[in-house]
N, C-alpha and C. Protein backbone atom coordinates (compact mmCIF):
# COMPACT_ATOMS: atom_id res chain seq x y z
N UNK A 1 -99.14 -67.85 -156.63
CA UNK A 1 -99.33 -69.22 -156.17
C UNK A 1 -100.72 -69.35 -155.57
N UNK A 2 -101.71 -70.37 -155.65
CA UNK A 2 -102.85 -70.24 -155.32
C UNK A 2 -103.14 -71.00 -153.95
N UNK A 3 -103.63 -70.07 -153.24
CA UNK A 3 -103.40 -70.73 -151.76
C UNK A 3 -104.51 -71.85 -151.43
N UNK A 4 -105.74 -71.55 -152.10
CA UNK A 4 -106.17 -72.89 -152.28
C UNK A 4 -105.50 -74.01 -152.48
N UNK A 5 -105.00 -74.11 -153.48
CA UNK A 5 -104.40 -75.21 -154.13
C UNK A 5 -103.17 -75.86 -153.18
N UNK A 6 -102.78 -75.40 -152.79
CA UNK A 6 -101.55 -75.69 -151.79
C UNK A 6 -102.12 -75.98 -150.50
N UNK A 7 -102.84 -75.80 -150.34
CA UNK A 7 -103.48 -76.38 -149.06
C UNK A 7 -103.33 -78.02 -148.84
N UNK A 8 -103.22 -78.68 -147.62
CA UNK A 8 -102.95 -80.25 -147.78
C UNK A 8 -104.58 -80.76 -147.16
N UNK A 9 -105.64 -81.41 -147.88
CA UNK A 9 -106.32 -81.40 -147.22
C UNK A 9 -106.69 -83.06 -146.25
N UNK A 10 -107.02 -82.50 -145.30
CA UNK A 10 -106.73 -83.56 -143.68
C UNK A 10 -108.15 -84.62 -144.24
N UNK A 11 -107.57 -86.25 -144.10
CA UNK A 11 -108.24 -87.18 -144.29
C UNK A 11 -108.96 -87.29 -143.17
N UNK A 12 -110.10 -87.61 -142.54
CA UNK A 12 -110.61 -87.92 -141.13
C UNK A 12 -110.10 -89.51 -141.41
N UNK A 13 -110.41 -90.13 -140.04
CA UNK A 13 -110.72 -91.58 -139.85
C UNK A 13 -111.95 -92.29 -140.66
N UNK A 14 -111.68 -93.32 -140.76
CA UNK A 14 -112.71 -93.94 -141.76
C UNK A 14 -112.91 -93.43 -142.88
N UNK A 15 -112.14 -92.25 -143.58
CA UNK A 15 -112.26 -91.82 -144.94
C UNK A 15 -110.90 -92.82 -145.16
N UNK A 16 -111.52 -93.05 -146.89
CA UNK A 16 -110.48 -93.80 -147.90
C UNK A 16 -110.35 -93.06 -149.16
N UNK A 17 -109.50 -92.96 -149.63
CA UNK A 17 -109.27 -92.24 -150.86
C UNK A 17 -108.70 -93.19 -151.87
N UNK A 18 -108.99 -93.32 -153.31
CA UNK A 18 -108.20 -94.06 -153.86
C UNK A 18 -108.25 -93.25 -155.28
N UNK A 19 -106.90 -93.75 -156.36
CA UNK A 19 -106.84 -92.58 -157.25
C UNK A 19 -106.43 -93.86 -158.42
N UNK A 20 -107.34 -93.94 -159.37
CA UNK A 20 -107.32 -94.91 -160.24
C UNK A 20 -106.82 -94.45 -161.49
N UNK A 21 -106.38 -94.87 -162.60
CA UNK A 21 -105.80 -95.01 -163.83
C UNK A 21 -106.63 -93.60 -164.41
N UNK A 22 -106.11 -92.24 -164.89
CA UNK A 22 -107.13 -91.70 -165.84
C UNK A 22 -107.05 -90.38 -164.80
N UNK A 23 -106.60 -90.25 -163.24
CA UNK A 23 -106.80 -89.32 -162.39
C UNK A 23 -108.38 -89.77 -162.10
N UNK A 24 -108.99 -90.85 -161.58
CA UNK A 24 -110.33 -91.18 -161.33
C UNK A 24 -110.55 -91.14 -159.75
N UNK A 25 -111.04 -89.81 -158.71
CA UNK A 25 -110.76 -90.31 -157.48
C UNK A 25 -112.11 -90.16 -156.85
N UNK A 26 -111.93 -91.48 -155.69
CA UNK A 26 -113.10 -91.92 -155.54
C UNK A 26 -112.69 -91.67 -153.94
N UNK A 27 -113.60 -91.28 -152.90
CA UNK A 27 -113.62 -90.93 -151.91
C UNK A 27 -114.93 -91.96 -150.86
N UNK A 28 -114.53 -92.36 -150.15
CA UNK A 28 -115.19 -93.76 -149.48
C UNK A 28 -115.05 -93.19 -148.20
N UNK A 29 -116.71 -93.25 -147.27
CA UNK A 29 -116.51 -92.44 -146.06
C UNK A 29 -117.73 -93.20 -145.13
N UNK A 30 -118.20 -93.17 -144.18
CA UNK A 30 -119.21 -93.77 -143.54
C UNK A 30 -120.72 -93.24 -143.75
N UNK A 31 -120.98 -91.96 -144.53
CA UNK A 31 -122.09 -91.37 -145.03
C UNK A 31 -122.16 -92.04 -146.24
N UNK A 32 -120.93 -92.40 -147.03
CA UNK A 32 -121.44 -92.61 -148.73
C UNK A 32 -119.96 -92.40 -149.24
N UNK A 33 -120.16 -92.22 -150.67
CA UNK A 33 -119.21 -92.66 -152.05
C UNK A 33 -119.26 -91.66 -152.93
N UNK A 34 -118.12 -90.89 -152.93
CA UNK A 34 -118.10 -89.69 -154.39
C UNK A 34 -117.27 -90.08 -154.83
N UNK A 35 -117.26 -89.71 -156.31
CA UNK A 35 -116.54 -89.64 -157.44
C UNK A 35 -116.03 -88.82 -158.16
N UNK A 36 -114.99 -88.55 -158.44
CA UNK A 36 -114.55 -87.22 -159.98
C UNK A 36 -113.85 -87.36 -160.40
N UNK A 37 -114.08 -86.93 -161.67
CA UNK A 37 -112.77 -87.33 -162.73
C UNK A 37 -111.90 -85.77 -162.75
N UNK A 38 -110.54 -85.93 -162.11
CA UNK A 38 -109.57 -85.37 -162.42
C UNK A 38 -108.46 -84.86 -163.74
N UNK A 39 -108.57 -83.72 -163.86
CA UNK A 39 -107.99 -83.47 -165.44
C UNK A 39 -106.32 -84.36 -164.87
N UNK A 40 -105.95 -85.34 -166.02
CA UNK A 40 -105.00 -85.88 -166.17
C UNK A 40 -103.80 -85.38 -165.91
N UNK A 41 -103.52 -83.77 -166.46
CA UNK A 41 -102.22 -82.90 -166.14
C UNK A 41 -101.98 -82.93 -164.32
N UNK A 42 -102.98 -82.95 -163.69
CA UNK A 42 -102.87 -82.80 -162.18
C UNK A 42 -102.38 -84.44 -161.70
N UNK A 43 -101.05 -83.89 -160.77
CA UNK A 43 -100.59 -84.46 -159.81
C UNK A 43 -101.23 -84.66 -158.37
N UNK A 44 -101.58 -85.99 -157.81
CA UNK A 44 -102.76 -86.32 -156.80
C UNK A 44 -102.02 -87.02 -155.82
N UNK A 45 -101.86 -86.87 -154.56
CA UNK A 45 -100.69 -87.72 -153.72
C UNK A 45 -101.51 -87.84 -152.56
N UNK A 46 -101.78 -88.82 -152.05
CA UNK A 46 -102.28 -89.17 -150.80
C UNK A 46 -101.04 -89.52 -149.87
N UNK A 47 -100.57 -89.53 -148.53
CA UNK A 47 -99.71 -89.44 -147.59
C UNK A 47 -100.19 -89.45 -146.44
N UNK A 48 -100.14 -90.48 -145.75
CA UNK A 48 -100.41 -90.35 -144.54
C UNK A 48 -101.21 -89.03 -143.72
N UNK A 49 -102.56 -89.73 -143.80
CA UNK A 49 -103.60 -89.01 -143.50
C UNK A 49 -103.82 -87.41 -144.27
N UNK A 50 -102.92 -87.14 -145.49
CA UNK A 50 -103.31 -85.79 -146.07
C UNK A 50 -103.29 -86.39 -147.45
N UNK A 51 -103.91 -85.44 -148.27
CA UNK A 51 -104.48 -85.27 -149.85
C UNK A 51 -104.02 -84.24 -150.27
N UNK A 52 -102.66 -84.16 -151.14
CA UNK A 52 -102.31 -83.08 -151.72
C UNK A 52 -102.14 -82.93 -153.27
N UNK A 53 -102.57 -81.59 -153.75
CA UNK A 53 -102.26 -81.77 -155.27
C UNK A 53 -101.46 -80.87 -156.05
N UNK A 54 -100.48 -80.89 -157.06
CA UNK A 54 -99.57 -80.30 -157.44
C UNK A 54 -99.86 -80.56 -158.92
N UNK A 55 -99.61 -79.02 -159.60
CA UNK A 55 -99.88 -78.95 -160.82
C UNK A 55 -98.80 -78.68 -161.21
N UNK A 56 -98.56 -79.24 -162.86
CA UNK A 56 -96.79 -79.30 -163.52
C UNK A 56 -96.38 -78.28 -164.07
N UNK A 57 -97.34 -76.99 -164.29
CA UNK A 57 -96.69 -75.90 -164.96
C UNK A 57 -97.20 -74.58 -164.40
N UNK A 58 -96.93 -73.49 -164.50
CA UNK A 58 -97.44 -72.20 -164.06
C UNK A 58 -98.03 -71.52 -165.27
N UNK A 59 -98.39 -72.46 -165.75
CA UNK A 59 -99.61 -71.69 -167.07
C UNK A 59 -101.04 -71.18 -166.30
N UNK A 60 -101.60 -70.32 -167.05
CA UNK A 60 -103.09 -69.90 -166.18
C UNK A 60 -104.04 -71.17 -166.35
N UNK A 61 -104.41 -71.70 -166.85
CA UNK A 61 -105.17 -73.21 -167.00
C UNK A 61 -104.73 -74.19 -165.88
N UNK A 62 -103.49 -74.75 -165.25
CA UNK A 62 -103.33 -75.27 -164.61
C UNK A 62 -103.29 -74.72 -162.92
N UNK A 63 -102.77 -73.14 -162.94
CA UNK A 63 -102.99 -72.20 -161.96
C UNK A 63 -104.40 -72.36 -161.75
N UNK A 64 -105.91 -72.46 -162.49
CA UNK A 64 -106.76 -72.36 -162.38
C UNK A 64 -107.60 -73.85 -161.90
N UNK A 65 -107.46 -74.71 -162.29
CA UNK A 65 -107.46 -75.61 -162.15
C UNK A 65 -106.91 -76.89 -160.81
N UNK A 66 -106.04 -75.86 -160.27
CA UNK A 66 -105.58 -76.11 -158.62
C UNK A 66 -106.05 -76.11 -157.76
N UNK A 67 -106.94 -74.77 -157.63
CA UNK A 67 -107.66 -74.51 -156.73
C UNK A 67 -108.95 -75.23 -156.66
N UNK A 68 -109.81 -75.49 -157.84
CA UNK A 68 -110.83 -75.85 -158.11
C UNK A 68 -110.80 -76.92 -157.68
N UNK A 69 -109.94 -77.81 -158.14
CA UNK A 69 -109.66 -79.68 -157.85
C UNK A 69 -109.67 -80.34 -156.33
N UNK A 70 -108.64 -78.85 -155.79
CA UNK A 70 -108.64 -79.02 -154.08
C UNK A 70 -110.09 -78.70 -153.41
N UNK A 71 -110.26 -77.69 -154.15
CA UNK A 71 -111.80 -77.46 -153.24
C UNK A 71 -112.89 -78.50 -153.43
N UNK A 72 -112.75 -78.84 -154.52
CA UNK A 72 -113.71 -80.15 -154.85
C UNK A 72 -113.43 -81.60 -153.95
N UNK A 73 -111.96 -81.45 -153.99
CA UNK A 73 -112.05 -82.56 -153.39
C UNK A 73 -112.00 -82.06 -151.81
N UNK A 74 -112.20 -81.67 -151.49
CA UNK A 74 -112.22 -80.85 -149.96
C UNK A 74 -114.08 -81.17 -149.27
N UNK A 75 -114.63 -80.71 -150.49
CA UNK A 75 -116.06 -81.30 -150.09
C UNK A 75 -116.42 -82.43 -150.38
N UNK A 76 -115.71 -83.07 -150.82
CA UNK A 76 -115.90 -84.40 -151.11
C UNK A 76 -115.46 -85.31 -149.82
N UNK A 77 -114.31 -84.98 -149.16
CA UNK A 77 -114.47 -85.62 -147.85
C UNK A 77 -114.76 -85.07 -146.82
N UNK A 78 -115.38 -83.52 -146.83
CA UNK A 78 -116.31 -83.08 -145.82
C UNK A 78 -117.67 -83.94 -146.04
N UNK A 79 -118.22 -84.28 -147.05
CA UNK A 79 -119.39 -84.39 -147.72
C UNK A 79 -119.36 -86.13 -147.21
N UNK A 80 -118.37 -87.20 -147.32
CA UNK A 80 -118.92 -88.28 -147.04
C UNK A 80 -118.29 -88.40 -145.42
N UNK A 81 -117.70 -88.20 -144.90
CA UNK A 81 -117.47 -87.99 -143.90
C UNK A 81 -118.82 -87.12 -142.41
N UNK A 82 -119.06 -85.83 -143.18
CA UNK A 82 -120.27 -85.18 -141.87
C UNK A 82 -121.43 -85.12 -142.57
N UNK A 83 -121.52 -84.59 -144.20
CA UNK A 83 -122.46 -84.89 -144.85
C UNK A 83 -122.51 -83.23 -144.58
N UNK A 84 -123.63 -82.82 -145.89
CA UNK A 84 -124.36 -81.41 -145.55
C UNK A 84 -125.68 -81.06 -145.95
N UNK A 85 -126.03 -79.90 -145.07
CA UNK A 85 -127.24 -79.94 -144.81
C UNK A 85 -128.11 -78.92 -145.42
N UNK A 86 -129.10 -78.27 -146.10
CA UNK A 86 -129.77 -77.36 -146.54
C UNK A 86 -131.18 -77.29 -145.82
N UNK A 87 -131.38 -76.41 -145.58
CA UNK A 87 -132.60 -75.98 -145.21
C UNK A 87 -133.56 -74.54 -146.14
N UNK A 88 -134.55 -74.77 -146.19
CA UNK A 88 -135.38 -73.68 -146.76
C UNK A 88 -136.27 -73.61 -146.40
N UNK A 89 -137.35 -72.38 -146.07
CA UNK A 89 -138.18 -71.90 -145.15
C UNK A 89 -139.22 -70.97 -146.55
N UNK A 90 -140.59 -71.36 -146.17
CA UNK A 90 -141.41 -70.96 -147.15
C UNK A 90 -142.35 -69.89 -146.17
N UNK A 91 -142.32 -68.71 -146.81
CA UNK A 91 -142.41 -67.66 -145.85
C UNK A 91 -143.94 -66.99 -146.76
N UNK A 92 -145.36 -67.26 -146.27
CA UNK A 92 -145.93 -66.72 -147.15
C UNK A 92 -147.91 -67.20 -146.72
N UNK A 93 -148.68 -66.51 -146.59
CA UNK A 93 -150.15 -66.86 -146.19
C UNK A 93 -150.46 -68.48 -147.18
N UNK A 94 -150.54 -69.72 -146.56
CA UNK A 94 -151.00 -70.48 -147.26
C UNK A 94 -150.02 -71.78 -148.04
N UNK A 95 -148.60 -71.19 -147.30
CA UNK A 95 -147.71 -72.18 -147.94
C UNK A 95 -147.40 -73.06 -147.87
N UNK A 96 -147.33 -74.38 -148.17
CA UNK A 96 -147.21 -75.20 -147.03
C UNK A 96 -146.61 -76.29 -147.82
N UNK A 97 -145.83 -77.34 -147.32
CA UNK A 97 -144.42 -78.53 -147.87
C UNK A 97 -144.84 -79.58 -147.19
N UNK A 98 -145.05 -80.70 -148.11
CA UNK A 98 -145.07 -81.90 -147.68
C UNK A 98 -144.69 -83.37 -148.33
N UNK A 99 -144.05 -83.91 -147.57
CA UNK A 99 -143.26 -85.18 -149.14
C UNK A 99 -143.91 -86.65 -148.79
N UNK A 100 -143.91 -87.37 -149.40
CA UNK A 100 -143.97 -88.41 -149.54
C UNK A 100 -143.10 -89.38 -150.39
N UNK A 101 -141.86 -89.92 -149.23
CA UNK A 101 -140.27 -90.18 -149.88
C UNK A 101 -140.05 -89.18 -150.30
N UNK A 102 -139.65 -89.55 -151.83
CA UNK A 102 -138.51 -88.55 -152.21
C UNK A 102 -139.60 -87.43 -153.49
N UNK A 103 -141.08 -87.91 -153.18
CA UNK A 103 -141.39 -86.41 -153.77
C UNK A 103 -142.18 -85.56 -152.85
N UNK A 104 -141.97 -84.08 -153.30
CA UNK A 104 -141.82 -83.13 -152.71
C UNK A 104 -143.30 -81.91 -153.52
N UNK A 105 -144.33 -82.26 -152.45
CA UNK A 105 -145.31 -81.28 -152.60
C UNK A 105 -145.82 -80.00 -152.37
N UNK A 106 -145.79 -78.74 -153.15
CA UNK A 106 -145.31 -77.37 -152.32
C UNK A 106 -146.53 -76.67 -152.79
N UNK A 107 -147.17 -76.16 -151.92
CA UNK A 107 -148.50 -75.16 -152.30
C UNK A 107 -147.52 -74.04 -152.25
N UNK A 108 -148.16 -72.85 -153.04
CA UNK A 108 -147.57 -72.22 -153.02
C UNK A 108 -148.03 -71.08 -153.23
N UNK A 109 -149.14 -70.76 -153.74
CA UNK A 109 -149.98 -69.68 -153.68
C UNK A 109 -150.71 -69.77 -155.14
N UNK A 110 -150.15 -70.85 -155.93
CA UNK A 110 -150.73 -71.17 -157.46
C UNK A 110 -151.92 -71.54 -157.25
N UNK A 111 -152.60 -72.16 -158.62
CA UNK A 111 -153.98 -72.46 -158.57
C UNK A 111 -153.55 -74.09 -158.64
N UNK A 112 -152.46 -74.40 -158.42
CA UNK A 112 -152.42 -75.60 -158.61
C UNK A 112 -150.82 -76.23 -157.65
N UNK A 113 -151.12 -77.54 -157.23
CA UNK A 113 -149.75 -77.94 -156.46
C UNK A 113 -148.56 -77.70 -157.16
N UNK A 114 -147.58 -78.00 -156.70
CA UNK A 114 -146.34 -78.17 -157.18
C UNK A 114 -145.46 -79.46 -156.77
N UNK A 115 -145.58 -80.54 -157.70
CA UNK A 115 -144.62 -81.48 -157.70
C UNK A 115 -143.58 -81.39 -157.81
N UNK A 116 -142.74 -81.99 -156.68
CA UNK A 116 -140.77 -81.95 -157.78
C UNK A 116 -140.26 -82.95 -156.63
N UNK A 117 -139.77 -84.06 -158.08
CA UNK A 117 -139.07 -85.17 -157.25
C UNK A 117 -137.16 -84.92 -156.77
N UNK A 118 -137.48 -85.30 -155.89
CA UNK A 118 -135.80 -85.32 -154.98
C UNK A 118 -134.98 -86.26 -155.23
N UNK A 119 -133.77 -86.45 -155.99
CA UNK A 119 -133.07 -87.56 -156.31
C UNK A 119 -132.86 -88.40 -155.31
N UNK A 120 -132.81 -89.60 -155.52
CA UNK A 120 -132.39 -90.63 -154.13
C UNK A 120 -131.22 -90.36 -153.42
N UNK A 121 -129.94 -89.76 -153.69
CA UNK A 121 -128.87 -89.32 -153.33
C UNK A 121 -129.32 -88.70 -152.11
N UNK A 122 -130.23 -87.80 -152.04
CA UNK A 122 -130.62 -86.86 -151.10
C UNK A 122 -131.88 -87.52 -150.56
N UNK A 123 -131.74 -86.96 -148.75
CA UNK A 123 -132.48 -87.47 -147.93
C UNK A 123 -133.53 -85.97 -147.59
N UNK A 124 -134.66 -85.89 -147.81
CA UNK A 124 -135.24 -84.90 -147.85
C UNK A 124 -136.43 -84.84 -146.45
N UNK A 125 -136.33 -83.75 -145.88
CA UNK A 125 -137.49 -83.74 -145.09
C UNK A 125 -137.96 -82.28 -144.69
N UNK A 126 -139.93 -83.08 -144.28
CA UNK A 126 -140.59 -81.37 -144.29
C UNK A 126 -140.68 -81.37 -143.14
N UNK A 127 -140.68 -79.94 -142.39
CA UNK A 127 -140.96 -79.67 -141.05
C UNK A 127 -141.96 -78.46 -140.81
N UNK A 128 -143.43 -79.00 -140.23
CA UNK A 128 -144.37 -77.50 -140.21
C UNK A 128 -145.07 -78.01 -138.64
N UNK A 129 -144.27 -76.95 -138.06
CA UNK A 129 -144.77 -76.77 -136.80
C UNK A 129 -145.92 -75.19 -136.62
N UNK A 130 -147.03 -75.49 -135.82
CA UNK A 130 -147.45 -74.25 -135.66
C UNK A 130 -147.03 -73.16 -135.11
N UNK A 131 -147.23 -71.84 -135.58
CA UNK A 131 -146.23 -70.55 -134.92
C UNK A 131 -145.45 -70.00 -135.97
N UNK A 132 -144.75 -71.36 -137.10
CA UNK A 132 -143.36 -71.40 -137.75
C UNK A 132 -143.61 -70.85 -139.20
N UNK A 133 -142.86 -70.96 -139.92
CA UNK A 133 -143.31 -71.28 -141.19
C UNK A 133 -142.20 -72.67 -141.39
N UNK A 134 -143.55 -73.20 -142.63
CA UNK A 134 -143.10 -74.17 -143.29
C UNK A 134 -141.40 -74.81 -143.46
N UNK A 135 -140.72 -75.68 -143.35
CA UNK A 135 -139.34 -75.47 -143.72
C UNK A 135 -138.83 -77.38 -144.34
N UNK A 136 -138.44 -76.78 -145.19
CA UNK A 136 -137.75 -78.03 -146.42
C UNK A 136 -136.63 -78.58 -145.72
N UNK A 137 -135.71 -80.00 -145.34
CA UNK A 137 -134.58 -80.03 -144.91
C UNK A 137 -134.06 -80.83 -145.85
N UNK A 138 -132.69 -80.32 -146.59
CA UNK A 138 -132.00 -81.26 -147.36
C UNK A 138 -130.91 -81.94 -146.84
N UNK A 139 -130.47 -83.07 -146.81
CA UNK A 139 -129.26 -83.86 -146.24
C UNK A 139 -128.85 -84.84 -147.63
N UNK A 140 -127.65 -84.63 -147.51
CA UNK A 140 -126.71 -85.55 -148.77
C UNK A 140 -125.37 -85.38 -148.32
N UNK A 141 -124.51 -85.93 -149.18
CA UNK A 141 -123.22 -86.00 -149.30
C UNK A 141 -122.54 -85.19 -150.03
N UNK A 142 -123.05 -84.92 -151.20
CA UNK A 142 -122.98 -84.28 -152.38
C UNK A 142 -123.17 -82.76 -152.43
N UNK A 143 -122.58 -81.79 -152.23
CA UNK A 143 -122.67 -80.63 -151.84
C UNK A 143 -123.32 -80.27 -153.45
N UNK A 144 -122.77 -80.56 -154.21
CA UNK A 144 -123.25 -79.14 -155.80
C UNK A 144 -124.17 -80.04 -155.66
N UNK A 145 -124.96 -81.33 -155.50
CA UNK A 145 -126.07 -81.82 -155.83
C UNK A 145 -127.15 -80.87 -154.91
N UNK A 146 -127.04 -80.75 -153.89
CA UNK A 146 -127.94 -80.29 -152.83
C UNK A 146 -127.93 -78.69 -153.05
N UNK A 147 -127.04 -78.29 -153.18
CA UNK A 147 -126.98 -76.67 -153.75
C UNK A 147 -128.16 -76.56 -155.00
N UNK A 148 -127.69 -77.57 -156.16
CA UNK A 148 -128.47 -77.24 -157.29
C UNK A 148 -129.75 -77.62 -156.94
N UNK A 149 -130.42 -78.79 -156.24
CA UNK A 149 -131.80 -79.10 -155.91
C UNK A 149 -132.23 -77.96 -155.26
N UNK A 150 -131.68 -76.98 -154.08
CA UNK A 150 -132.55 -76.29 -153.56
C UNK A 150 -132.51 -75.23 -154.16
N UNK A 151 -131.79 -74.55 -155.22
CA UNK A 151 -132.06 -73.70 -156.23
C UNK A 151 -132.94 -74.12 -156.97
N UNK A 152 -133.46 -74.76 -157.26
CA UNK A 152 -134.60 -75.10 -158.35
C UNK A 152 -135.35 -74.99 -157.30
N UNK A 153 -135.72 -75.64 -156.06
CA UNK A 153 -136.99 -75.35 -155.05
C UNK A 153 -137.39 -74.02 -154.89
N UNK A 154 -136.36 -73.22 -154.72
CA UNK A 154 -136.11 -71.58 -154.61
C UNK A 154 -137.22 -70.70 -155.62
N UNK A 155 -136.39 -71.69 -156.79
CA UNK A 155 -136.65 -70.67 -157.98
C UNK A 155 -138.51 -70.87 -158.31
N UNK A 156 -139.19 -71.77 -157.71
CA UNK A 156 -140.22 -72.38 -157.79
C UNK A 156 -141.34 -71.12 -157.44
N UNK A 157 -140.51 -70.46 -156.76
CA UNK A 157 -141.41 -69.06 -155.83
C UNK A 157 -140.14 -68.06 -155.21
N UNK A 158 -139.60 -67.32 -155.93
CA UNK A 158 -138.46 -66.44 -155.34
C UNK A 158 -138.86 -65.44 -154.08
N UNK A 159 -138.43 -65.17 -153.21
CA UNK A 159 -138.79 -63.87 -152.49
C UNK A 159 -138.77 -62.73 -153.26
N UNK A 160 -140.18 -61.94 -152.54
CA UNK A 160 -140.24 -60.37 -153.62
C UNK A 160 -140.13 -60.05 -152.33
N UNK A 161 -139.37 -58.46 -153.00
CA UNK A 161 -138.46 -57.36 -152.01
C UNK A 161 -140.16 -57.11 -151.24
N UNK A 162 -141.22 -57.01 -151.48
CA UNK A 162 -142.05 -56.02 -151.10
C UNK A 162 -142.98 -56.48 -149.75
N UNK A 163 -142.97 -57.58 -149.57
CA UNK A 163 -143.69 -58.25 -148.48
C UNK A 163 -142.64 -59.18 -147.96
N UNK A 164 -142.15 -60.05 -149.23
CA UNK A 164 -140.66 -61.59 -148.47
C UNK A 164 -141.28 -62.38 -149.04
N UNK A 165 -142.31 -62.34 -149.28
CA UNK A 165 -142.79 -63.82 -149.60
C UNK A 165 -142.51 -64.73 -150.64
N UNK A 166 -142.22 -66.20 -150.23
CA UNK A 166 -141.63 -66.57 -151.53
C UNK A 166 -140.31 -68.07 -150.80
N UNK A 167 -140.13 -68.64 -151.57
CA UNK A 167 -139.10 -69.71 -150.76
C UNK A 167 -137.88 -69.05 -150.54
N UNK A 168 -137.12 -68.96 -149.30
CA UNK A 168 -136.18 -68.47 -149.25
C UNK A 168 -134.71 -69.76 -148.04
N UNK A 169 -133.67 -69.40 -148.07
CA UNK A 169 -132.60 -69.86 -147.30
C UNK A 169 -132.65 -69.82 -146.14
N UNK A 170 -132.88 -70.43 -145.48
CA UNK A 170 -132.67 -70.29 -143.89
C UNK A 170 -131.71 -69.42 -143.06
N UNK A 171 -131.82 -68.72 -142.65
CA UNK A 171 -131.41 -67.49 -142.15
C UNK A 171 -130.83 -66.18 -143.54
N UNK A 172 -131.11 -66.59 -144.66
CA UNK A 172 -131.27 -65.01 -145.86
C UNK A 172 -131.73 -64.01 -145.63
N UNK A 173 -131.54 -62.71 -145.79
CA UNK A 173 -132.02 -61.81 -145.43
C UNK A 173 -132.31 -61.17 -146.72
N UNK A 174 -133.35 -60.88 -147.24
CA UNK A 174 -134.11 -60.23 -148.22
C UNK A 174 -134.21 -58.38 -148.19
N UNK A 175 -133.86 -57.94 -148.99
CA UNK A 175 -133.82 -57.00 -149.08
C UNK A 175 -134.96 -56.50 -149.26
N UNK A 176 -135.51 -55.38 -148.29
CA UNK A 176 -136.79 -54.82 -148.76
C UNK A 176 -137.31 -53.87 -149.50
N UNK A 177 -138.23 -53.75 -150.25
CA UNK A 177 -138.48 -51.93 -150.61
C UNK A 177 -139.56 -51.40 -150.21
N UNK A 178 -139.80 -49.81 -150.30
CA UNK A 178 -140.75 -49.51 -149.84
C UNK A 178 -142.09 -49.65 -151.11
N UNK A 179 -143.04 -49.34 -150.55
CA UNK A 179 -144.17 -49.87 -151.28
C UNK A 179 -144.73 -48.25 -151.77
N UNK A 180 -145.99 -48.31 -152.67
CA UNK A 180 -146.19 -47.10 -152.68
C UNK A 180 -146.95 -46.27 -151.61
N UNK A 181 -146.55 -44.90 -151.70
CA UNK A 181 -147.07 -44.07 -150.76
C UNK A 181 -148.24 -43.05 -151.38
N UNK A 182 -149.63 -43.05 -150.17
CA UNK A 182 -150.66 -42.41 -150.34
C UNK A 182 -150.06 -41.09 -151.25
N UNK A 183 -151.08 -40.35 -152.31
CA UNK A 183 -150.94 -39.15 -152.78
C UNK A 183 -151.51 -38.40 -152.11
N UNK A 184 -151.82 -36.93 -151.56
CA UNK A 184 -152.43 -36.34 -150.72
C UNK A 184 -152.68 -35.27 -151.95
């Protein structure tokens, strides 16, 4: 039995849930508005202040499919309800983040800038204080949206094991290696 899936998950105040023709559920919160389309076989029950879902057979497809649906919809009213947050920290001689709205300008050690626009969904901001390094802040509703944007920022300049340098997660810890050693 998948303990995900059985989980009842707790509506806050001011969240609305509604479950339209097709398994279409739309989640209404004081941050914002998500959407997903639910595979049809799944059973969706809202009840007084909980969200529960029950699948009709113990086949592995629907076993699989339980868990996934709950967790999705789990961030979906964490997500319009507190909202979530990403941060990334550019760790490196010369690096430096700066936006204007929703695009996002990143030196980076190239011979040339780096543009990359931020969907409107997401509220983006740079923070470079002296002392610090550089640091990106993402805010949305949308958890896989904000996951996948700051993976592409990431991937823009990865951390190398040998110095760190490179865009990395806010509090990540990079694995180091040693470098080479003098021959005598």
């Amino acid at each position: 039995m998948s303990r995900i899936g059985k989980k009842i998950i707790d509506v806050p105040q001011g969240v609305e849930i509604s479950v339209a023709s097709g398994n279409r559920v739309t989640v209404k919160g004081p941050k914002g508005e998500l959407l997903q389309e639910i595979d049809p076989d799944m059973d969706i029950k809202v009840e007084d202040g909980g969200l529960s879902i029950a699948r009709p057979t113990e086949q592995k497809r629907h076993k699989s499919l339980h868990g996934l649906y709950n967790a999705l919809l789990q961030n979906m009213v964490t997500g319009v309800s507190e909202g979530y947050v990403k941060e990334l920290e550019l760790v490196g001689v010369g690096f430096r983040c700066n936006n204007t709205g929703n695009l996002l300008e990143l030196a980076l050690g190239y011979s040339h800038p780096v543009y990359f626009y931020i969907p409107d969904e997401i509220k983006v901001e740079t923070i470079s204080e002296k002392g610090s390094n550089p640091t990106i802040k993402l805010e949305g509703v949308d958890k896989q949206l904000i996951g996948q944007i700051a993976a592409k920022i990431r991937a823009f300049r990865k951390p190398e094991p040998y110095k760190g340098k490179g865009i990395r997660f806010k509090g990540e810890e990079i694995r180091r290696k040693a470098g080479k050693t003098a021959a005598s």
